[in-house]
Protein backbone atom coordinates (compact mmCIF):
# COMPACT_ATOMS: atom_id res chain seq x y z
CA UNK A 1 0.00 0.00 0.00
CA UNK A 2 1.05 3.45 -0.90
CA UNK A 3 2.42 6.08 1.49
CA UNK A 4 -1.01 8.56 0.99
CA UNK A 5 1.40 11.46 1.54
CA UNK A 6 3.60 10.60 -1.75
CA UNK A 7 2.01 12.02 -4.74
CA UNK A 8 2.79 8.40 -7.27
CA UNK A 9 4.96 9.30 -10.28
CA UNK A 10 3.59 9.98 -13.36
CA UNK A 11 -0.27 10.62 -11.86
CA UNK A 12 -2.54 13.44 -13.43
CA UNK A 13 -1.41 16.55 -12.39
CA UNK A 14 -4.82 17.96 -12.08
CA UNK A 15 -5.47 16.28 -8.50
CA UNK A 16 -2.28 17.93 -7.39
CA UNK A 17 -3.56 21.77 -8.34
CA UNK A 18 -6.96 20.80 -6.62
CA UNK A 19 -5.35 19.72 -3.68
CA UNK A 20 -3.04 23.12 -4.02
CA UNK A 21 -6.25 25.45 -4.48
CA UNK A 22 -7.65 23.62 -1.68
CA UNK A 23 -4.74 23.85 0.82
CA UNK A 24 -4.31 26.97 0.14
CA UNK A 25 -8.00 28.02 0.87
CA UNK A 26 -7.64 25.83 3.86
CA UNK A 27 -5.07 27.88 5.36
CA UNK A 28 -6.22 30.96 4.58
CA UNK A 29 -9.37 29.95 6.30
CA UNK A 30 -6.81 29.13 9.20
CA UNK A 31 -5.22 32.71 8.97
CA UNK A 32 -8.74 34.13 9.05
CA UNK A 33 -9.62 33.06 12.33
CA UNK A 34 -10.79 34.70 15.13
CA UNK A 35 -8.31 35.17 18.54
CA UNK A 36 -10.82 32.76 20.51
CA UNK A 37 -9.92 30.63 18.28
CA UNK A 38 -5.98 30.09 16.91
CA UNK A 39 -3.58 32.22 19.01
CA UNK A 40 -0.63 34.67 17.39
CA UNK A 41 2.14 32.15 17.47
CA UNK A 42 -0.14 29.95 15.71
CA UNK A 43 -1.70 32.38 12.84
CA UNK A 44 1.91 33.41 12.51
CA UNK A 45 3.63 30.05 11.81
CA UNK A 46 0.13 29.69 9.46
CA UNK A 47 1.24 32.60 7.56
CA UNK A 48 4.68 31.56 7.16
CA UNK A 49 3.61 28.05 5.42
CA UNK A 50 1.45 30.14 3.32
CA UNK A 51 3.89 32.45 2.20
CA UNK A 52 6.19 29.39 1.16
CA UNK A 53 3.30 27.99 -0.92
CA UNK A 54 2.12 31.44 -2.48
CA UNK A 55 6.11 32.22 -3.58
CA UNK A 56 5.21 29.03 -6.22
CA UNK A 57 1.42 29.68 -7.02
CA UNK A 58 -0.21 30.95 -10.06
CA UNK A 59 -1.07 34.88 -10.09
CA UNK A 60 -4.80 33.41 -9.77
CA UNK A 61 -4.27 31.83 -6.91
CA UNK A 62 -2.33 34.48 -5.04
CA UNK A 63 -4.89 36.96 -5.61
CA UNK A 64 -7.55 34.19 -4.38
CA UNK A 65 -5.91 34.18 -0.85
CA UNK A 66 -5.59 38.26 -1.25
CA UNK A 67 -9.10 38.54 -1.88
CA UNK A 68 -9.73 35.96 1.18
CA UNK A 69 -7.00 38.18 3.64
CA UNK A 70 -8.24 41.67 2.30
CA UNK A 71 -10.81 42.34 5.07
CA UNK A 72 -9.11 41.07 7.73
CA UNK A 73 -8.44 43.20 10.79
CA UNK A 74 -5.23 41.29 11.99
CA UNK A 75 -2.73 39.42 8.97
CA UNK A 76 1.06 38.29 9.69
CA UNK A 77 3.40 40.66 8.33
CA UNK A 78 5.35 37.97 6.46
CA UNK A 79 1.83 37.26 4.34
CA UNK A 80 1.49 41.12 4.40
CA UNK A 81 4.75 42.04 3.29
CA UNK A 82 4.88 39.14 0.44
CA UNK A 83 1.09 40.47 -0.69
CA UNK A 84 1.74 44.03 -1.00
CA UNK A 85 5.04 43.34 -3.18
CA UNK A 86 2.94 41.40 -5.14
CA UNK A 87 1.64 42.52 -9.09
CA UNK A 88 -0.82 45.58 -8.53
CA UNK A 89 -3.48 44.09 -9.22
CA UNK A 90 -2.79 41.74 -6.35
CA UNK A 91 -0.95 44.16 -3.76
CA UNK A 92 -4.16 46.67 -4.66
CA UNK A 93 -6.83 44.63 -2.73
CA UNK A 94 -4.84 44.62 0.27
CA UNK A 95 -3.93 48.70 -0.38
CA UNK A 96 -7.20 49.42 -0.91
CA UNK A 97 -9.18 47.46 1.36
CA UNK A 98 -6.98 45.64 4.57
CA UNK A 99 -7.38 48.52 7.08
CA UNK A 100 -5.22 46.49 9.48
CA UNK A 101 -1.82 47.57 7.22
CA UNK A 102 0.02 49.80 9.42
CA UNK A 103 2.40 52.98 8.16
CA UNK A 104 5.57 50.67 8.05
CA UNK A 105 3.78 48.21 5.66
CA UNK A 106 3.01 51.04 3.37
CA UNK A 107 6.04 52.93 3.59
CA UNK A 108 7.75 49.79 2.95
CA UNK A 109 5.61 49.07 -0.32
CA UNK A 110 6.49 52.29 -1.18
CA UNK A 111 9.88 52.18 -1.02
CA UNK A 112 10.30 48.13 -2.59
CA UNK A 113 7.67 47.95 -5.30
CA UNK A 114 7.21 50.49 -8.14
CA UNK A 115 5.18 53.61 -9.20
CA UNK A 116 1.69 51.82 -9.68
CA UNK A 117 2.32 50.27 -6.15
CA UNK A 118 2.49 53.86 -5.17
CA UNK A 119 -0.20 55.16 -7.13
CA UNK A 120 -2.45 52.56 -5.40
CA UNK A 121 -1.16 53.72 -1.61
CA UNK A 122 -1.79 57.23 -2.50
CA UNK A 123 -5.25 56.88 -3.34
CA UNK A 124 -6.17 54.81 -0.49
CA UNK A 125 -8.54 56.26 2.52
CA UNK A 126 -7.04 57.99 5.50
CA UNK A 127 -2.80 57.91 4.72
CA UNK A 128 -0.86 59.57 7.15
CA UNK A 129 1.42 62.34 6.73
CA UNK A 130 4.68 60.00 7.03
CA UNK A 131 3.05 57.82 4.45
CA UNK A 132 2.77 60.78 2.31
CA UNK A 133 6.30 62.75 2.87
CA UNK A 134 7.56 59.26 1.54
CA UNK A 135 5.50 59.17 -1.19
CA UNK A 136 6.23 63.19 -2.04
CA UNK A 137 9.98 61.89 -1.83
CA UNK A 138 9.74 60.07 -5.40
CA UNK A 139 8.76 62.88 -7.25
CA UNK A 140 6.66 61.61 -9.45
CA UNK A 141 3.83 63.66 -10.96
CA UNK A 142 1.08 60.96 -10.79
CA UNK A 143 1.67 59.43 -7.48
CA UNK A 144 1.45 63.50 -6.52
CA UNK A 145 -1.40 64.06 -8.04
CA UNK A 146 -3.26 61.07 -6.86
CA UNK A 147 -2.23 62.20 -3.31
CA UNK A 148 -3.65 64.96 -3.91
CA UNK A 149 -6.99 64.41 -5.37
CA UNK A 150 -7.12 62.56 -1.98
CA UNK A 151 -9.13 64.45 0.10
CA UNK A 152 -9.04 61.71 3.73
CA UNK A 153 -5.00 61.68 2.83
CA UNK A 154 -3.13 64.18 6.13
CA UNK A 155 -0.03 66.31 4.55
CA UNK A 156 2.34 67.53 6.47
CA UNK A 157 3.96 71.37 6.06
CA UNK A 158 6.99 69.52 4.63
CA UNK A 159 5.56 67.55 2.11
CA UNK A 160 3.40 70.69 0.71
CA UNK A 161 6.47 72.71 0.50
CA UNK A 162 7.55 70.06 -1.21
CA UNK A 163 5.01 69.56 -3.84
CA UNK A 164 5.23 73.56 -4.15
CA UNK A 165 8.91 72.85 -5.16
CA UNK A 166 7.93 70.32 -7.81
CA UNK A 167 5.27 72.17 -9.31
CA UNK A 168 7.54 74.11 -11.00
CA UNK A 169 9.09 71.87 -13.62
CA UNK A 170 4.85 69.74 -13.65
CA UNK A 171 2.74 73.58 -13.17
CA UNK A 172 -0.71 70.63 -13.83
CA UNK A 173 0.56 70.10 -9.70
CA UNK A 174 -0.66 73.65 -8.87
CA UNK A 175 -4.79 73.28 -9.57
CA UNK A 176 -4.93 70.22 -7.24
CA UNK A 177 -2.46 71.67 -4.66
CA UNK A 178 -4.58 75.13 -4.36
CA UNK A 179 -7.64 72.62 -3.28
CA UNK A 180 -6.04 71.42 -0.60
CA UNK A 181 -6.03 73.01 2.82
CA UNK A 182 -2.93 72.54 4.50
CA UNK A 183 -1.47 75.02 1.62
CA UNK A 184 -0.48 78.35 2.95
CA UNK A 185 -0.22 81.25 1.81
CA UNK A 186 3.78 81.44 1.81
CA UNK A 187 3.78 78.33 -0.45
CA UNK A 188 0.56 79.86 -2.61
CA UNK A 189 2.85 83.34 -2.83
CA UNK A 190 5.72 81.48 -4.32
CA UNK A 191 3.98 79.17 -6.38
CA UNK A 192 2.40 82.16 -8.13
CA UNK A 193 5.56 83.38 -10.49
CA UNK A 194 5.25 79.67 -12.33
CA UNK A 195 1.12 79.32 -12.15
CA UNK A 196 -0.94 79.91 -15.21
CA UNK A 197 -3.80 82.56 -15.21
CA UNK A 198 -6.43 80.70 -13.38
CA UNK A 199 -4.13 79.42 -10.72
CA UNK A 200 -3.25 83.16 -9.97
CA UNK A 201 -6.64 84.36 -10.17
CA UNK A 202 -7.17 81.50 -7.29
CA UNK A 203 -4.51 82.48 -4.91
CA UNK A 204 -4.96 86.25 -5.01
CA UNK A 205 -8.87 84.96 -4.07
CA UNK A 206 -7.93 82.87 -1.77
CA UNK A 207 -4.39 83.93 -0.08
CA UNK A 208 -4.36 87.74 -0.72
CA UNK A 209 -4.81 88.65 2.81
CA UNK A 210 -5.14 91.67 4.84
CA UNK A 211 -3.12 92.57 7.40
CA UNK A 212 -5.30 94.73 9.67
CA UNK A 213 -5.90 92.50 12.94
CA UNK A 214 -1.75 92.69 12.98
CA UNK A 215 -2.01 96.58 12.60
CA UNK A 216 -4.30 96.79 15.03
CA UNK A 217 -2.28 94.90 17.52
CA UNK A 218 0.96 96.52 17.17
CA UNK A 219 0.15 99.66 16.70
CA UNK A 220 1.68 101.29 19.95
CA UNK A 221 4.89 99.05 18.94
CA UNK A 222 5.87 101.81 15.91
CA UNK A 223 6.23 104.77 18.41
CA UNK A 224 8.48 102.19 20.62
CA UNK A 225 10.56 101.28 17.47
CA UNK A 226 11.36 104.62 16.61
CA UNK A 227 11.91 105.85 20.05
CA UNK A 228 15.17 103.16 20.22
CA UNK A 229 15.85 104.52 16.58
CA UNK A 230 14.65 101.42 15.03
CA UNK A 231 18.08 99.44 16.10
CA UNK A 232 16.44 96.36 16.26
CA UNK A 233 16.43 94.36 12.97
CA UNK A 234 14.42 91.82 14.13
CA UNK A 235 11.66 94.16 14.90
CA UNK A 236 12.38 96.36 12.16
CA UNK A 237 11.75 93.69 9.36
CA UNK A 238 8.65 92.82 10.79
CA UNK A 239 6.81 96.06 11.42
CA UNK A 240 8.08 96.86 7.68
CA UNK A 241 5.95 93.90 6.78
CA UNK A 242 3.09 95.02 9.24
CA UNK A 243 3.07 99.01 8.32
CA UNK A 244 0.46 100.73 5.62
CA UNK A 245 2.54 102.72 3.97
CA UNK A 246 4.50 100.83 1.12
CA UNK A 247 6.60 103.74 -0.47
CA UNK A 248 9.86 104.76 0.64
CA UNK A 249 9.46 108.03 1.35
CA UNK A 250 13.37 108.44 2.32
CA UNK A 251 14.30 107.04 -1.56
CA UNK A 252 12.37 109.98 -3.06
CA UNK A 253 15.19 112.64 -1.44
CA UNK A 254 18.09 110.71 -3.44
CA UNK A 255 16.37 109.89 -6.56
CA UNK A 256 16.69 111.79 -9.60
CA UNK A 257 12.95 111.75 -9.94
CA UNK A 258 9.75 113.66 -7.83
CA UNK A 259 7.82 110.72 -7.60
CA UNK A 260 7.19 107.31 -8.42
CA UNK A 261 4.61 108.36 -10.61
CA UNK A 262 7.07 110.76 -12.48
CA UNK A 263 9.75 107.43 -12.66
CA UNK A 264 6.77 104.99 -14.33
CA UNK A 265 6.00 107.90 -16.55
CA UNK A 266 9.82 108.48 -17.63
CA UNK A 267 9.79 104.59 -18.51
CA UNK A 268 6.98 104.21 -19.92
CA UNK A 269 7.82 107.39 -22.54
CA UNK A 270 11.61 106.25 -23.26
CA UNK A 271 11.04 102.65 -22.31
CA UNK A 272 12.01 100.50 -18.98
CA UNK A 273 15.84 100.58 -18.64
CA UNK A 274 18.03 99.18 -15.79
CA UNK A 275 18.61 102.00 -14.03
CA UNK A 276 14.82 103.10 -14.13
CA UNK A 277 13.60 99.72 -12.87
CA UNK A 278 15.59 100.48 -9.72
CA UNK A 279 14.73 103.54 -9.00
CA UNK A 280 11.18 102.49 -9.43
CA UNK A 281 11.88 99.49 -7.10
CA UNK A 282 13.38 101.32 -4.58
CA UNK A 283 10.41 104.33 -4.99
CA UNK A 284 7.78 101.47 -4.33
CA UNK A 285 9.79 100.63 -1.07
CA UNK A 286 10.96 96.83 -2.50
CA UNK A 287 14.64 95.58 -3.13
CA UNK A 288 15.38 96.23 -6.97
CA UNK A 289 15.84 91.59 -7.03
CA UNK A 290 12.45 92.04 -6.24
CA UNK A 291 11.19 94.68 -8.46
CA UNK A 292 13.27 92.57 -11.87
CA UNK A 293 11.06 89.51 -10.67
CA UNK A 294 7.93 91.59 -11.17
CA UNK A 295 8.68 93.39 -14.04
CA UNK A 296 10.37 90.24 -15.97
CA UNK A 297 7.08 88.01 -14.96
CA UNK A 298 5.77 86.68 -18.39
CA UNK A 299 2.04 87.07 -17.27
CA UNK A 300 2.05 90.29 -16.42
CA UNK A 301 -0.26 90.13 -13.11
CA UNK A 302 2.65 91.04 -10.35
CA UNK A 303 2.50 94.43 -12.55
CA UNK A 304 -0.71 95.08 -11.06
CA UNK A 305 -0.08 94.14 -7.90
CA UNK A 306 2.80 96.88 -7.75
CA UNK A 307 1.15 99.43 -8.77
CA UNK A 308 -2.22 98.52 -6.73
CA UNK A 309 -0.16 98.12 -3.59
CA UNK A 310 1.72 101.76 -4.25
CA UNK A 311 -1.71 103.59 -4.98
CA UNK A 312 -0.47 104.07 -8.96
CA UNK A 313 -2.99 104.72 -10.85
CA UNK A 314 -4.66 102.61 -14.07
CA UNK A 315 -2.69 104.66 -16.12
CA UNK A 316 0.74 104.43 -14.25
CA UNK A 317 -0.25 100.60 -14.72
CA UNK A 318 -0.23 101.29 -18.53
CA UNK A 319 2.72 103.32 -18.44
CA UNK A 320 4.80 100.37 -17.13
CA UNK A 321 3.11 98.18 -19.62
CA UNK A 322 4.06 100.52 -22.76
CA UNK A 323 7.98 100.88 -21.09
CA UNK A 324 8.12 97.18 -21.52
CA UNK A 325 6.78 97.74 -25.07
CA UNK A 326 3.47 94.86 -24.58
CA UNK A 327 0.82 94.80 -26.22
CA UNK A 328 -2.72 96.48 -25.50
CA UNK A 329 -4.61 95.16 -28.46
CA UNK A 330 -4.14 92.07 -30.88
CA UNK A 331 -4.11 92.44 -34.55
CA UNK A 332 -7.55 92.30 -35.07
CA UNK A 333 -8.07 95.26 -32.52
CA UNK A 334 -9.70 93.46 -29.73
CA UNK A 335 -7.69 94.18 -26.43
CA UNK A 336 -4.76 92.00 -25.54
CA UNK A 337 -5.74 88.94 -23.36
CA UNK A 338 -2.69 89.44 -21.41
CA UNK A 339 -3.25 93.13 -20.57
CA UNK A 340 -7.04 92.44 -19.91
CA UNK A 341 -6.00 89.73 -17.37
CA UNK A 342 -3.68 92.60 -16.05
CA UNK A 343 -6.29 95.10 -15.63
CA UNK A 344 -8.75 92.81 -14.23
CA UNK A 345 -6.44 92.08 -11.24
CA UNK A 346 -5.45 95.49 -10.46
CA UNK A 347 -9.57 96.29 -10.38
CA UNK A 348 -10.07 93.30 -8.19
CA UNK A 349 -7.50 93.84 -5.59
CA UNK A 350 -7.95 95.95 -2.04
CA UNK A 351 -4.74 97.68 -1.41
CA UNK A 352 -3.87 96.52 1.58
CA UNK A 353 -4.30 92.91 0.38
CA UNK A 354 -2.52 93.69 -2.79
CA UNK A 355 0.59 94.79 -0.39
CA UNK A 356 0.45 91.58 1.61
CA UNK A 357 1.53 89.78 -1.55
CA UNK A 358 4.11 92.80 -2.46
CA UNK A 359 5.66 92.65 0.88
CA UNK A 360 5.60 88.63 1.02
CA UNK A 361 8.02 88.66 -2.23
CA UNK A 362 10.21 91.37 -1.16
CA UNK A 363 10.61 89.82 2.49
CA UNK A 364 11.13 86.19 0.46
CA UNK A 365 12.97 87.24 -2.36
CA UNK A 366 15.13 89.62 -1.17
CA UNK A 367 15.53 89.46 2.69
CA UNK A 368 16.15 86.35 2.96
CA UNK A 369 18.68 85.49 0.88
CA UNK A 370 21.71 84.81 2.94
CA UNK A 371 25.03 83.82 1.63
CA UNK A 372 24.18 79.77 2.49
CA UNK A 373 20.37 80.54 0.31
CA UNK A 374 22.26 81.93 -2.66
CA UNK A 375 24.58 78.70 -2.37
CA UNK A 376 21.71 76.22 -2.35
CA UNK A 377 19.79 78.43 -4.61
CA UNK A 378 22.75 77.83 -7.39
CA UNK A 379 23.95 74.31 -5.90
CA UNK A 380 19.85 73.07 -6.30
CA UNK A 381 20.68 71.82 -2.87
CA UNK A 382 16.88 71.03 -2.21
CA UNK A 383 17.11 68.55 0.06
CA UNK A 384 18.47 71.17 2.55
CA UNK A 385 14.75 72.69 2.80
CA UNK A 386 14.20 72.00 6.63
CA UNK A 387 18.02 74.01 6.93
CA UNK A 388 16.07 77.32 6.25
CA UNK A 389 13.45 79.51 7.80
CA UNK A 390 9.91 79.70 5.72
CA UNK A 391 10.95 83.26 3.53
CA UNK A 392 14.35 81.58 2.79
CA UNK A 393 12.59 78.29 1.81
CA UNK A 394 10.36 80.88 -0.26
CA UNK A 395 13.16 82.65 -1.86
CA UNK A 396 15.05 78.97 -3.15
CA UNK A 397 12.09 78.07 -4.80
CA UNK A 398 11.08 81.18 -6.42
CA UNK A 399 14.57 81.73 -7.70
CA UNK A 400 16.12 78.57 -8.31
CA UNK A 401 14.81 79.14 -12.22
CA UNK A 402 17.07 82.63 -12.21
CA UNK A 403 20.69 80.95 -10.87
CA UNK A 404 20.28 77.41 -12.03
CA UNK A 405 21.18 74.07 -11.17
């Protein structure tokens, strides 16, 4: 009599795949057990002798057992771990529906399997920020994009300044990232100079804040500033930020022109030269790095911001517009799309909001570039983010484009 446990040479090999489909149901079965019923030790050891059998079964059969695991609320991480490694159509039932995978099996998915393992983890309900910084860390515009079309998916500050960052060189980032609430407005203010029309229109809605509750609060602190002859820089910079008048008044004594109306004019009569650019700059009470950005910006819009936050006038706005010789109107006479999109955002910006943004770019473009910014800015040393304040995080982004990498 045969040993029953010998499968006899040269026997069907259909009985053998039965028995495998049903052993491997069996177990599963065994793995899906209750805790009044098979201990860890047990379900773990189970797991194992599944794992050894699932390394040699049929696609088919893994995603059987996956299908069979998926809604359990305890599974041994060596099943787990072998599962989510899986092909994606396999690993996805357990991404998408086990809700007892913790952060470590994701991140580790992450990390070992490829981008549609990571496209999967992104979309599913409820990741976690670390989840997310590690999936941010790939840099890869549809993983991104699915994280952020996730609305139950937690990001942290670092992983939106992040995504800011990357927007740049994929600008179809910036519509999803301005739905999302954990953006701020320092990462909306950078991500501006690389948004298209739309985007802008968005985060001058959205982020162009006043800054009147501030104003209020400190108000008594400008008489104290100027009694210690403003000697603090620390205080200085920030009541700068705070205070409602944007011109510098003390500029107007030592340039060659009355006003900054007079300098606009001049420029936009003889055109927009070097040396009138900063004189205008430094009349509107910004650094002149700050005034090029604005007056090199493709799109126009940071025009009108200038001159809204400085109290110009719509036609000092078309004076600058003419100095940088743009068009008004297209060829068949209808007004330029450009300039319209220009004069629609001076019209629909409050001053005081419009100088929020003005000041935010001169404070992140200008202040805070520090010998060790201008190195990273030219070195593209991004990964050294979390080495800088927020303006000087600001300022890397917004200027890598000008230094390169």
């Amino acid at each position: 009599m045969s040993d029953p446990a010998v499968i006899p040479e040269g026997e069907a090999p259909q009985p053998a795949v039965r028995a495998r489909h049903a052993l491997l149901k069996r177990l599963a079965d065994v793995v899906s057990l209750p805790a009044s019923r098979i201990n860890a030790f047990e379900r773990a050891v189970t797991g194992d002798l599944l794992v050894d059998m699932l390394r040699l079964a049929e696609p088919r059969e893994r995603r059987r057992v996956a299908e069979r695991l998926a809604p359990l609320s305890e599974l041994p991480n060596s099943l787990a771990r072998m599962l989510l490694r899986d092909d994606p159509a396999i690993a996805g039932l357990l991404i998408e529906q086990c809700a007892s995978l913790t952060d470590a099996d994701l991140v580790a998915c992450a990390r070992d399997a490829g981008p549609e393992h990571r496209f999967l983890i992104a979309s599913r309900r409820g990741i976690s920020e670390v989840i997310a910084e590690t999936l941010v860390g790939f840099e890869e515009a549809a993983v991104i994009e699915g994280l952020l079309r996730n609305t139950t998916a937690r990001l942290s500050q670092s992983a939106v300044e992040s995504i800011v960052s990357l927007s740049r060189q994929n600008p179809g980032l910036c519509a999803h990232l301005l739905r999302r609430p954990e953006l701020r407005p320092s990462g909306a203010y950078v991500m501006f100079w690389w948004c298209g029309a739309e985007d802008r229109k968005t985060i001058l809605q959205r982020f162009a804040v006043s800054r009147e509750v501030m104003q209020e609060v400190v108000e008594d602190v400008f008489a104290m500033a100027a009694e210690e002859g403003w000697a603090d820089p620390v205080s200085r910079k920030a009541l700068q930020f705070i205070e409602r008048r944007q011109r510098n008044r003390a500029a107007i004594a030592k340039s060659p022109y009355d006003s900054l109306e007079q300098a606009v004019a001049v420029a936009g009569q003889n055109g927009l030269t070097r040396e009138v650019a900063s004189e205008i700059a430094y009349l509107a009470g910004i650094k002149p790095l700050t005034g090029a950005k604005i007056l090199g910006d493709v799109g126009g819009e940071p025009l009108a911001i200038l001159c809204k936050a400085t109290g110009l006038s719509r036609i000092d706005l078309l004076n600058l517009w003419r100095s940088m010789r743009r068009p008004e109107t297209t060829v068949e006479g209808a007004i330029d799309p450009a300039w319209e999109r220009v004069c629609i955002t001076f019209e629909m910006l409050a001053v005081d909001r419009a100088q929020t943004v003005l000041r935010y770019w001169n404070w992140s473009l200008s202040s805070a570039l520090t010998p060790a910014l201008l190195k990273a800015i030219r070195e593209g040393e991004n990964e050294t983010l979390d080495e800088y304040s927020a303006p000087e995080r600001a300022a890397m982004m917004a200027l890598a484009e000008n230094f390169g990498r």
